[in-house]
PDB file of N, CA and C in Angstrom:
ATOM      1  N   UNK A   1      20.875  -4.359 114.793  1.00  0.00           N
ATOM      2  CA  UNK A   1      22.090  -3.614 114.551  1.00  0.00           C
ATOM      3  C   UNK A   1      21.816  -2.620 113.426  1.00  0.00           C
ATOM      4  N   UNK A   2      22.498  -1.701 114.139  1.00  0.00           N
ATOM      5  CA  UNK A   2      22.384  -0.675 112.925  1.00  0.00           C
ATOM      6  C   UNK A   2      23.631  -0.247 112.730  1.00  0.00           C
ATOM      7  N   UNK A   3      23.542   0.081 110.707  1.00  0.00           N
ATOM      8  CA  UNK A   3      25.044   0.561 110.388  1.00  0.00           C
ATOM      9  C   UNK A   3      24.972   1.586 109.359  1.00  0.00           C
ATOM     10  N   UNK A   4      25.450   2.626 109.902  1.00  0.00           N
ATOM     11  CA  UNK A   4      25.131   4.151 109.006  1.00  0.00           C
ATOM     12  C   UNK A   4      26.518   4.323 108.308  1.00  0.00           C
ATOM     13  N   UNK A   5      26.320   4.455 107.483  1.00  0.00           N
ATOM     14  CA  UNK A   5      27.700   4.923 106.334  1.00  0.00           C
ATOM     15  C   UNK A   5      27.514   6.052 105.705  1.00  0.00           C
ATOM     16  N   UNK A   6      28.181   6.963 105.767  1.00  0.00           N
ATOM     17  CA  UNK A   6      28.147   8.281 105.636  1.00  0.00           C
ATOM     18  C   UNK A   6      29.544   8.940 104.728  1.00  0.00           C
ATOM     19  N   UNK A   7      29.001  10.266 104.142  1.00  0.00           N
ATOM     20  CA  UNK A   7      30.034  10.637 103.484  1.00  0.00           C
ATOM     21  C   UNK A   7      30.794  12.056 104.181  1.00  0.00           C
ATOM     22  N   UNK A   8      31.363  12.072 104.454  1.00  0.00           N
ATOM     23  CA  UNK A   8      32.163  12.874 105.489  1.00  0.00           C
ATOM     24  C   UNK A   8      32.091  14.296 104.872  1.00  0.00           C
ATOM     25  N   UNK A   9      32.837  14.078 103.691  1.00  0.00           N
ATOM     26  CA  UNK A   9      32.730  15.661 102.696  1.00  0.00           C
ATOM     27  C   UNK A   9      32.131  15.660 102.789  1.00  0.00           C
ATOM     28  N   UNK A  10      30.364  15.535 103.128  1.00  0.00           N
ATOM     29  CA  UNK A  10      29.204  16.380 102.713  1.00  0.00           C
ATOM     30  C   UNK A  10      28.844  16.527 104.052  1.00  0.00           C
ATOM     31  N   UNK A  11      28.672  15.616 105.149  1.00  0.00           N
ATOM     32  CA  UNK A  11      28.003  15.554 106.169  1.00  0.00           C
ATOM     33  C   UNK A  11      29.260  15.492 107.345  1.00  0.00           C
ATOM     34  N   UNK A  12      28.883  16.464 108.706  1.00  0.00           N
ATOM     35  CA  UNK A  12      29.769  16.404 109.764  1.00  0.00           C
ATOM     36  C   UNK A  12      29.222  15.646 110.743  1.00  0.00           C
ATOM     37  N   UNK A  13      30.314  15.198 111.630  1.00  0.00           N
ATOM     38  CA  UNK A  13      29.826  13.964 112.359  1.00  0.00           C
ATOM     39  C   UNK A  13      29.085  14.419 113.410  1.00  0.00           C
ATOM     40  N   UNK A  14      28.733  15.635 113.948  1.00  0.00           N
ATOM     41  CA  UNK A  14      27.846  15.759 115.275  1.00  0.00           C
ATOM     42  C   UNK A  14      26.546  15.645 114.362  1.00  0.00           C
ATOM     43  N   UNK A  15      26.459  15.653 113.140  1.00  0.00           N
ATOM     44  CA  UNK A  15      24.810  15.497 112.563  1.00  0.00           C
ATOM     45  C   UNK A  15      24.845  14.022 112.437  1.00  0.00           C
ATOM     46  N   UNK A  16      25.837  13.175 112.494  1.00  0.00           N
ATOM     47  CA  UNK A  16      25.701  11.657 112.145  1.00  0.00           C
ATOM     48  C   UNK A  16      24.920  11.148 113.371  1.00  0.00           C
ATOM     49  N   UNK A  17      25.680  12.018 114.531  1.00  0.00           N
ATOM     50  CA  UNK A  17      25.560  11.428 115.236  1.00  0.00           C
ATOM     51  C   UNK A  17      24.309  11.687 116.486  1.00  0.00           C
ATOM     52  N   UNK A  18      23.591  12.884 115.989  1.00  0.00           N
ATOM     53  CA  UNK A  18      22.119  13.143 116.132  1.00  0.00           C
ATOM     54  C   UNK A  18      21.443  12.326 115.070  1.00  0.00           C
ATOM     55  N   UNK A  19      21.607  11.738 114.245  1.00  0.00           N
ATOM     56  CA  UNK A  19      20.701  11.079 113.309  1.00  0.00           C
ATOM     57  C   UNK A  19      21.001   9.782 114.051  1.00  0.00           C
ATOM     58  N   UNK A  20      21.415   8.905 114.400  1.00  0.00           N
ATOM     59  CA  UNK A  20      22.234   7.738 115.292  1.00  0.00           C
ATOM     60  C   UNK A  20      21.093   7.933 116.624  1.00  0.00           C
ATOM     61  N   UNK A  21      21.399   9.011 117.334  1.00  0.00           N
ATOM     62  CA  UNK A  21      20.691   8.973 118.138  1.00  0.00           C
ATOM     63  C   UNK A  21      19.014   8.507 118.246  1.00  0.00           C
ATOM     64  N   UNK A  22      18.247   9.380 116.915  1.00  0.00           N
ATOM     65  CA  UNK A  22      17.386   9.409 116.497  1.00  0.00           C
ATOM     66  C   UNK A  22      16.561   7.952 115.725  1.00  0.00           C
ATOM     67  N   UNK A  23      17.643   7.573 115.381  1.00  0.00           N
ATOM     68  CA  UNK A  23      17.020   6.185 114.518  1.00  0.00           C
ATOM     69  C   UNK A  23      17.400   4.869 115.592  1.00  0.00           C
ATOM     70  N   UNK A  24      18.373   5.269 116.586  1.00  0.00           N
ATOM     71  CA  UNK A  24      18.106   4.197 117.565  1.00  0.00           C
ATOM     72  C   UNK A  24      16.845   3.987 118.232  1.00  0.00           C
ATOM     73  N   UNK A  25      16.191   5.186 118.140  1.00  0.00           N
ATOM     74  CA  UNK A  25      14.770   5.473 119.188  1.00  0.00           C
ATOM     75  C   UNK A  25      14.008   5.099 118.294  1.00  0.00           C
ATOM     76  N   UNK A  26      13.792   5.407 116.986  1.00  0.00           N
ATOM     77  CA  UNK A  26      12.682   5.164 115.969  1.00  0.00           C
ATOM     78  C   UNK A  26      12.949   3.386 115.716  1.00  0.00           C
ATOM     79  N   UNK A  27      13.822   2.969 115.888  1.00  0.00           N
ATOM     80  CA  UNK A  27      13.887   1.287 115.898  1.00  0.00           C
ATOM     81  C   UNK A  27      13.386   0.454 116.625  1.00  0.00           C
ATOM     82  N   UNK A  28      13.863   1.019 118.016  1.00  0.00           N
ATOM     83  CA  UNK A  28      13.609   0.698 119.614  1.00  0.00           C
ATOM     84  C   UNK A  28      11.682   1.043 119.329  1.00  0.00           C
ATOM     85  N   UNK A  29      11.365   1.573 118.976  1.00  0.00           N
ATOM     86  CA  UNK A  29       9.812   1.943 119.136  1.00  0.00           C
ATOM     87  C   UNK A  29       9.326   0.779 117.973  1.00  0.00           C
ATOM     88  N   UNK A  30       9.828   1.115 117.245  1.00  0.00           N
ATOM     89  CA  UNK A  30       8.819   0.303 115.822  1.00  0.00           C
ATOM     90  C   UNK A  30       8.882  -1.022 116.039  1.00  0.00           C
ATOM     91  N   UNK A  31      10.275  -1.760 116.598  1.00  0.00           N
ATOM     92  CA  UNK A  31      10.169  -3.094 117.236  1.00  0.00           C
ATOM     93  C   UNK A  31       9.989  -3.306 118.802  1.00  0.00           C
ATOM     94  N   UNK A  32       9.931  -3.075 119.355  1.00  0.00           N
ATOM     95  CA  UNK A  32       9.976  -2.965 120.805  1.00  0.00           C
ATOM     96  C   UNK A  32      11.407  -3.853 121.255  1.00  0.00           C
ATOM     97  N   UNK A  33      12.488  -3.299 120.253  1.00  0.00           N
ATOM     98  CA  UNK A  33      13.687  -4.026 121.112  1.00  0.00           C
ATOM     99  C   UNK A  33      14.378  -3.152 122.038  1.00  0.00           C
ATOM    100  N   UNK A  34      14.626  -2.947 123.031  1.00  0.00           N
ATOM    101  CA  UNK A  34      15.292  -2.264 123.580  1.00  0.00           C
ATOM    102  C   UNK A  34      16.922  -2.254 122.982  1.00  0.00           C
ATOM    103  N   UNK A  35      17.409  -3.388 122.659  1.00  0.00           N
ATOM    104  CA  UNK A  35      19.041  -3.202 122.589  1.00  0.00           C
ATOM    105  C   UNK A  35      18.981  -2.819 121.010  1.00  0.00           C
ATOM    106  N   UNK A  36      19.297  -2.054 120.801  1.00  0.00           N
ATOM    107  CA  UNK A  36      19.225  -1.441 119.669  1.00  0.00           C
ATOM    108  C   UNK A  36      20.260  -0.588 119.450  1.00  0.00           C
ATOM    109  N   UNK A  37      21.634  -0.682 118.577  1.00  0.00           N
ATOM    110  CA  UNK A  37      22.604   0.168 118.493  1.00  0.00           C
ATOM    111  C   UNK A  37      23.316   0.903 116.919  1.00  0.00           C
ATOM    112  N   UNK A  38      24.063   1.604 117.380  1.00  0.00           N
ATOM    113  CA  UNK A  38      24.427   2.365 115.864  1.00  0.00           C
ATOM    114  C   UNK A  38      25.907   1.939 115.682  1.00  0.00           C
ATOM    115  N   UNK A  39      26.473   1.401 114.542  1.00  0.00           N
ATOM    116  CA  UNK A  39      27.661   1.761 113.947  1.00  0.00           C
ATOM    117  C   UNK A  39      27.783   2.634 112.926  1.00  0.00           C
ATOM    118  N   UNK A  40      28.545   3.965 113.216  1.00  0.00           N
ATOM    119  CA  UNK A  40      28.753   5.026 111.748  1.00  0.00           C
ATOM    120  C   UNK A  40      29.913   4.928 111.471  1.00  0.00           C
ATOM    121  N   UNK A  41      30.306   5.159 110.142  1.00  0.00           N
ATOM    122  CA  UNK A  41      31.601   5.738 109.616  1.00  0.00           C
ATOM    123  C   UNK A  41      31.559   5.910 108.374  1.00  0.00           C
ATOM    124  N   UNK A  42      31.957   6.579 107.611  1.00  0.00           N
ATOM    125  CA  UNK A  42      32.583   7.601 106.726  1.00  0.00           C
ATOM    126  C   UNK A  42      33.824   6.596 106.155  1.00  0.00           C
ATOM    127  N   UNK A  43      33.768   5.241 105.119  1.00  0.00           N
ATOM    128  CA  UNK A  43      34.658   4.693 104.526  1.00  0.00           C
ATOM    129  C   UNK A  43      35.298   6.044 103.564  1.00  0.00           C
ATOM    130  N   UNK A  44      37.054   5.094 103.845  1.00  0.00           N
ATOM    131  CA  UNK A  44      38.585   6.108 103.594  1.00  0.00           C
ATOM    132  C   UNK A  44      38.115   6.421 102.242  1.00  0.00           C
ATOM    133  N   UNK A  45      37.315   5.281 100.903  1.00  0.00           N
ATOM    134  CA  UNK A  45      37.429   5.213  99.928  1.00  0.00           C
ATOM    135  C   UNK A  45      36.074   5.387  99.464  1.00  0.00           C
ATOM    136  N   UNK A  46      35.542   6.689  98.771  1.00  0.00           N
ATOM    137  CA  UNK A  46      33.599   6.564  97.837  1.00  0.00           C
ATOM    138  C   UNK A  46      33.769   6.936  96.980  1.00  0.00           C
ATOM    139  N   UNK A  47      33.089   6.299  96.311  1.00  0.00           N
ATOM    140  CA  UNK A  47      32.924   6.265  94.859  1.00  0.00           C
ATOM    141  C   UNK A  47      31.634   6.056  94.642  1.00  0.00           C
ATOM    142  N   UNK A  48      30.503   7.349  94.248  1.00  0.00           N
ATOM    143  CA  UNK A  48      29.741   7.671  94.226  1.00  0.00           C
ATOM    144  C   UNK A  48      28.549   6.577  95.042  1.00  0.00           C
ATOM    145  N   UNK A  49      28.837   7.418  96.182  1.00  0.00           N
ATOM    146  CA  UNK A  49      27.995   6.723  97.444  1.00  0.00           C
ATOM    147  C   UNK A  49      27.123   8.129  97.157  1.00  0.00           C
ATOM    148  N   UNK A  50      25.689   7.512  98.294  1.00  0.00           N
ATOM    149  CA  UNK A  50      24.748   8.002  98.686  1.00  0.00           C
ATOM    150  C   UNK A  50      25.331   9.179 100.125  1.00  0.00           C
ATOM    151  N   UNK A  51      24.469  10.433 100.020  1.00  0.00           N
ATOM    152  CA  UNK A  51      25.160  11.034 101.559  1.00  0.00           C
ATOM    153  C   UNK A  51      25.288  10.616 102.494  1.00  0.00           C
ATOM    154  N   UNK A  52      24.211   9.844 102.700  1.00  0.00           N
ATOM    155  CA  UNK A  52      23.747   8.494 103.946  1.00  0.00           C
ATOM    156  C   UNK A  52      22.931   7.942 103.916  1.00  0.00           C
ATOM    157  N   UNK A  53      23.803   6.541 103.805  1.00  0.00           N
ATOM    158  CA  UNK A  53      22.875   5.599 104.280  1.00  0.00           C
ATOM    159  C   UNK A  53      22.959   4.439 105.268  1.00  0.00           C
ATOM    160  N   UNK A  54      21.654   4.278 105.286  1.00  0.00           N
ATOM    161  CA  UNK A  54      21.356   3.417 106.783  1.00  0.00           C
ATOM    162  C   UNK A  54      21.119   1.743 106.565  1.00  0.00           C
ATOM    163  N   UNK A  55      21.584   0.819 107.390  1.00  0.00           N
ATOM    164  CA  UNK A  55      21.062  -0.333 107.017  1.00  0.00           C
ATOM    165  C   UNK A  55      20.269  -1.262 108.357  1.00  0.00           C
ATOM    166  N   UNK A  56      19.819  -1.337 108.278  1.00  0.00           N
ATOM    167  CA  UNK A  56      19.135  -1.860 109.949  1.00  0.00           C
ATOM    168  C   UNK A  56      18.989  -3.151 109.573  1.00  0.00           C
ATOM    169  N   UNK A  57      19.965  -4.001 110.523  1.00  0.00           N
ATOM    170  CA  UNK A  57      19.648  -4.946 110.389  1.00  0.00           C
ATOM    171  C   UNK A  57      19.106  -6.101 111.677  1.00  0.00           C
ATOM    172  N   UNK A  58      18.564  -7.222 111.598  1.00  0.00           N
ATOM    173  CA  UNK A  58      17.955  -7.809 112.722  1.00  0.00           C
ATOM    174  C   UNK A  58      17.817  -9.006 112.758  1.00  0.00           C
ATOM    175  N   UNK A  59      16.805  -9.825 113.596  1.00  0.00           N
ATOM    176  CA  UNK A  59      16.795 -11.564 113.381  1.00  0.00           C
ATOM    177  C   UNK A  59      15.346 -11.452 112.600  1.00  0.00           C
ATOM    178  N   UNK A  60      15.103 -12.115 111.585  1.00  0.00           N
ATOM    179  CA  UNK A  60      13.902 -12.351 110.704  1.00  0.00           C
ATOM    180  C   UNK A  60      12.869 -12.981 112.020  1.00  0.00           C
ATOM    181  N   UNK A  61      13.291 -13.345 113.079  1.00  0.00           N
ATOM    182  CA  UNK A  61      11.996 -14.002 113.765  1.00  0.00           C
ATOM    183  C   UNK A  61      11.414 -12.569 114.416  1.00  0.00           C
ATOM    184  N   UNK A  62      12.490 -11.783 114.289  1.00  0.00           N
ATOM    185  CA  UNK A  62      11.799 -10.267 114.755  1.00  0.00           C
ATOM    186  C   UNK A  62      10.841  -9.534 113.857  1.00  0.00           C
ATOM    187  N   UNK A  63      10.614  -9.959 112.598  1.00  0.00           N
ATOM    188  CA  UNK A  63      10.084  -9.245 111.719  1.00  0.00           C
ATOM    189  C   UNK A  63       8.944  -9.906 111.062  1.00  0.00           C
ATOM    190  N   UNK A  64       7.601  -9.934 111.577  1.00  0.00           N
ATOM    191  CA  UNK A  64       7.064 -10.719 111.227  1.00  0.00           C
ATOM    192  C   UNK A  64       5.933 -10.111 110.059  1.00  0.00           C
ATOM    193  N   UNK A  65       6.379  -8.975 109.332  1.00  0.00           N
ATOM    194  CA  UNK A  65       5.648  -8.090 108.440  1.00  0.00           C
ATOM    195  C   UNK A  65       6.430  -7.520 107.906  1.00  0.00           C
ATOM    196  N   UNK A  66       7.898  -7.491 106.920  1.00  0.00           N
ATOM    197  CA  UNK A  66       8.831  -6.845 106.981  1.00  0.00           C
ATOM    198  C   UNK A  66       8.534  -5.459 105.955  1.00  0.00           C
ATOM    199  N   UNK A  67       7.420  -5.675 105.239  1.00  0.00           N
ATOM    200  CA  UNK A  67       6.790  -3.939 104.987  1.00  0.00           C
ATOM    201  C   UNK A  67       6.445  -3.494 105.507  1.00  0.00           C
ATOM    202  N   UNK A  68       5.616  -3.580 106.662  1.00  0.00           N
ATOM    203  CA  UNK A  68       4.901  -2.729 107.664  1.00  0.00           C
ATOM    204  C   UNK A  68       6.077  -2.204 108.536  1.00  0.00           C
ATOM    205  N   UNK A  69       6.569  -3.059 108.821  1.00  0.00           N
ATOM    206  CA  UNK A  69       8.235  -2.522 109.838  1.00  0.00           C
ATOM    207  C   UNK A  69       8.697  -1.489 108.846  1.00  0.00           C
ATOM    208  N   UNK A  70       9.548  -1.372 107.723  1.00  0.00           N
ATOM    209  CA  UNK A  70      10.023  -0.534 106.813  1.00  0.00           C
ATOM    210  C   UNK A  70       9.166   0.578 106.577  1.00  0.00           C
ATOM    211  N   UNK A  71       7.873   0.298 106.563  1.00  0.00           N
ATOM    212  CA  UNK A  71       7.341   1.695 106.381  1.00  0.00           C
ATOM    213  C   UNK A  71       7.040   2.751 107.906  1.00  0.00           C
ATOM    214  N   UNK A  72       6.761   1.930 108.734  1.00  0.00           N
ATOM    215  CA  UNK A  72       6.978   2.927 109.914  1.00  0.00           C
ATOM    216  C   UNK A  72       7.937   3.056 110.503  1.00  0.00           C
ATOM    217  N   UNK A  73       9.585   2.711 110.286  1.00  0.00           N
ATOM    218  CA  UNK A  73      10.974   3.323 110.443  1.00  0.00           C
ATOM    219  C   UNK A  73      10.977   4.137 109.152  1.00  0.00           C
ATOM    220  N   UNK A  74      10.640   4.389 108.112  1.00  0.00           N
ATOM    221  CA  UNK A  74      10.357   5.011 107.243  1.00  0.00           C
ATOM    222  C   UNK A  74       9.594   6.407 107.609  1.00  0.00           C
ATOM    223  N   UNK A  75       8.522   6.161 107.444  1.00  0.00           N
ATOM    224  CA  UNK A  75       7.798   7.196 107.934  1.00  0.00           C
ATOM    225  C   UNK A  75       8.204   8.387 109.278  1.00  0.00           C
ATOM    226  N   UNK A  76       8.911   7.164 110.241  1.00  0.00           N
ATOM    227  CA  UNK A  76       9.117   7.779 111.649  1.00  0.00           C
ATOM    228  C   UNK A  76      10.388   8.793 111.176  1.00  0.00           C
ATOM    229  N   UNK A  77      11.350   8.449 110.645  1.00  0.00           N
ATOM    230  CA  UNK A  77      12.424   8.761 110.053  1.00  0.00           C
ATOM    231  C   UNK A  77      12.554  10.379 108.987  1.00  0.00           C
ATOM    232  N   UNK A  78      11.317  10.125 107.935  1.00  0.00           N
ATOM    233  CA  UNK A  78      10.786  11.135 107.995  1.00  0.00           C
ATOM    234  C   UNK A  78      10.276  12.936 108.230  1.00  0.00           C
ATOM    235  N   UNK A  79       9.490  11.798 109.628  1.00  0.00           N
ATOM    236  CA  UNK A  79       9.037  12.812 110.373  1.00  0.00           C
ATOM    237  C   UNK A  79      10.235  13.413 111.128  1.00  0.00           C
ATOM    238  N   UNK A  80      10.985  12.994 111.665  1.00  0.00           N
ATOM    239  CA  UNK A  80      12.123  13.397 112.698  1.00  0.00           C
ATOM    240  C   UNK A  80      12.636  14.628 111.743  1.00  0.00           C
ATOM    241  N   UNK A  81      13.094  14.603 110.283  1.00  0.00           N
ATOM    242  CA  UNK A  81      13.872  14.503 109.451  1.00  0.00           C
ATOM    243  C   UNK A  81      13.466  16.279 109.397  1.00  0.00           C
ATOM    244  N   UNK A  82      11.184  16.221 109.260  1.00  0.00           N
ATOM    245  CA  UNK A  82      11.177  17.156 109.044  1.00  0.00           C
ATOM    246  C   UNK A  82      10.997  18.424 110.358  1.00  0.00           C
ATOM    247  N   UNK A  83      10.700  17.930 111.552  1.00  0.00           N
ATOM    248  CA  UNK A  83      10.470  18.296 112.934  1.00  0.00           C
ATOM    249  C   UNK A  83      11.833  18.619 113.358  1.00  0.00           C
ATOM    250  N   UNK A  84      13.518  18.195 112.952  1.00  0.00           N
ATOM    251  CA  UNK A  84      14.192  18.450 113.030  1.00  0.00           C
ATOM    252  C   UNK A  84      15.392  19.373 112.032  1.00  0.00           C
ATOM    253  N   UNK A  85      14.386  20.003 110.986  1.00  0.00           N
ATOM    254  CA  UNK A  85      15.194  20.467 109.792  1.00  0.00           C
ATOM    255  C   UNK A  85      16.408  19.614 109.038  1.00  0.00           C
ATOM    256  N   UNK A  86      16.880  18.352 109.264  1.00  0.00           N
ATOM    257  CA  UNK A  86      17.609  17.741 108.532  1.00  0.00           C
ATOM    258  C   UNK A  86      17.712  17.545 107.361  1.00  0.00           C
ATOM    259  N   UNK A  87      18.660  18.130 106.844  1.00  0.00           N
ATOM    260  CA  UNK A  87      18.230  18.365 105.137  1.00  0.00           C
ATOM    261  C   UNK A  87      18.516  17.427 104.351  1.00  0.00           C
ATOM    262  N   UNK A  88      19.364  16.377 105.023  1.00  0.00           N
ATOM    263  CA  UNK A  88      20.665  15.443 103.844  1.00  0.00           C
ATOM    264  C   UNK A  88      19.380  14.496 103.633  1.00  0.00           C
ATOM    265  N   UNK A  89      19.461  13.965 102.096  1.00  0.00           N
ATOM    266  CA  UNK A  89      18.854  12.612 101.782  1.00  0.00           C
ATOM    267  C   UNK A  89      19.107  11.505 102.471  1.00  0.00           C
ATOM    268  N   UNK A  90      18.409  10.732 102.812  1.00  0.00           N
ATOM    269  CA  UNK A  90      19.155   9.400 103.300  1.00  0.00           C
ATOM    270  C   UNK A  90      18.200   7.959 102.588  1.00  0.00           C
ATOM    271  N   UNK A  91      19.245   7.083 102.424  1.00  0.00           N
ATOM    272  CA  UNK A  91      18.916   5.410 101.644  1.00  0.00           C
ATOM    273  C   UNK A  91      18.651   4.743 103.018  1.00  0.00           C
ATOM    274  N   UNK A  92      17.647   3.615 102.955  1.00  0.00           N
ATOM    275  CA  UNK A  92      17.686   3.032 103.888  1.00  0.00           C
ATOM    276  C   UNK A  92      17.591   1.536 103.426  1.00  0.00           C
ATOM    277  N   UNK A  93      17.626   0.560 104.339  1.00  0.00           N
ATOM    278  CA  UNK A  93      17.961  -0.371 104.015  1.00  0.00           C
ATOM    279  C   UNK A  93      17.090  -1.805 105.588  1.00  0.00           C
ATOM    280  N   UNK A  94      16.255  -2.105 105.247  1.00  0.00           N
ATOM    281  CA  UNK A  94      16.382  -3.189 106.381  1.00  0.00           C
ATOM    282  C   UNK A  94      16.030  -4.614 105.814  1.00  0.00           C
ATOM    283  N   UNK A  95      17.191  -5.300 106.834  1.00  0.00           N
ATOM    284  CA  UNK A  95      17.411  -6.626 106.221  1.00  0.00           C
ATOM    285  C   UNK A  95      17.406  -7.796 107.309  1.00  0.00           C
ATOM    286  N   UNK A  96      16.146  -8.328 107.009  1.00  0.00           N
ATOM    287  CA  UNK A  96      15.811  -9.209 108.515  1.00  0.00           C
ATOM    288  C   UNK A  96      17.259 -10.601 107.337  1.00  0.00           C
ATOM    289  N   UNK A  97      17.828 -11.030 109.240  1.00  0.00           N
ATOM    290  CA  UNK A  97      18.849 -12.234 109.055  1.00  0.00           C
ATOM    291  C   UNK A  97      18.523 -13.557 109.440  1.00  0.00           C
ATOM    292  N   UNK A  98      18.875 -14.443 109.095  1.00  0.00           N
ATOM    293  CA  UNK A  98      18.898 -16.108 109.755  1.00  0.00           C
ATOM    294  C   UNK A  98      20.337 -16.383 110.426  1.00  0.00           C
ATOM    295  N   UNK A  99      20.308 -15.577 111.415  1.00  0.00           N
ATOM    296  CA  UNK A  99      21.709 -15.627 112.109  1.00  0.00           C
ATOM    297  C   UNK A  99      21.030 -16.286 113.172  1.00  0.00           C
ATOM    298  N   UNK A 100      22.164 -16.394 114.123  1.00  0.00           N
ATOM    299  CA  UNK A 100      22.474 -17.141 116.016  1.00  0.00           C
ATOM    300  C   UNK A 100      23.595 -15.960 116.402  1.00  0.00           C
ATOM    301  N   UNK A 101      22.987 -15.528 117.490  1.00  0.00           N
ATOM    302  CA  UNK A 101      24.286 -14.845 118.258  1.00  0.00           C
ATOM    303  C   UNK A 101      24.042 -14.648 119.462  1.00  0.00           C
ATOM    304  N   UNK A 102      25.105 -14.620 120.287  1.00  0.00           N
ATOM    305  CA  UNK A 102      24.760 -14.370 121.940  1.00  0.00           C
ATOM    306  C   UNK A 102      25.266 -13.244 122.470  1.00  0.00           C
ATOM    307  N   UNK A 103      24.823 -12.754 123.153  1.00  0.00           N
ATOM    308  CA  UNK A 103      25.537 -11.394 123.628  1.00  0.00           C
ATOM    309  C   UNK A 103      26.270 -11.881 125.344  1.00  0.00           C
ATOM    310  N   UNK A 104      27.476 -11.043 125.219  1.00  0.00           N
ATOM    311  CA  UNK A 104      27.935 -11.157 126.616  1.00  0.00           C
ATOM    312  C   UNK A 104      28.921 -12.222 127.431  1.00  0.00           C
ATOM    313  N   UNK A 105      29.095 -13.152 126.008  1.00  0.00           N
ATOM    314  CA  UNK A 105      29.886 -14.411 126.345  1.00  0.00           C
ATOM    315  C   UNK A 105      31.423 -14.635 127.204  1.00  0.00           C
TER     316      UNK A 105
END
């Protein structure tokens, strides 16, 4: 899961939502998960937030190097960033979980 939080005054949402696009694919590649999705939004209330940031999160049995993962969604991220002129800074964040969940119940 992925969850992008964004600051609206600075950034408009068709760029959120090419960056969404973009880091679903750079996830989907770096882990080989296919289901891989974005939640964005722009909370009512910031107080000195970052322009965007990203938090990817997953099951720790998926991550069996969790620097090597971070640095090539890193890196990939990046590159997109500069191949696509995207100018805004972005924080990132990945946080392997000890969750259970089922999809589709």
């Amino acid at each position: 899961m992925i969850n992008i939080k964004f600051d609206d005054r600075k950034i408009q949402d068709k760029k959120i939502i090419e960056l969404s696009n973009a880091v679903i694919k750079i996830v989907q590649d770096a882990t080989n998960i296919p289901e891989v999705f974005v939640y964005a939004d722009s909370p009512r209330i910031k107080i000195g937030v970052a322009p965007i940031e990203i938090f990817v999160e997953m099951s720790a049995s998926k991550v069996p190097d969790k620097e090597e993962l971070f640095e090539e969604i890193k890196n990939k991220l990046s590159d997109w960033k500069k191949i696509n002129g995207f100018e805004y800074p972005i924080t990132i964040t990945l946080t392997p979980m000890n969750w259970k969940f089922e999809v589709g119940i």
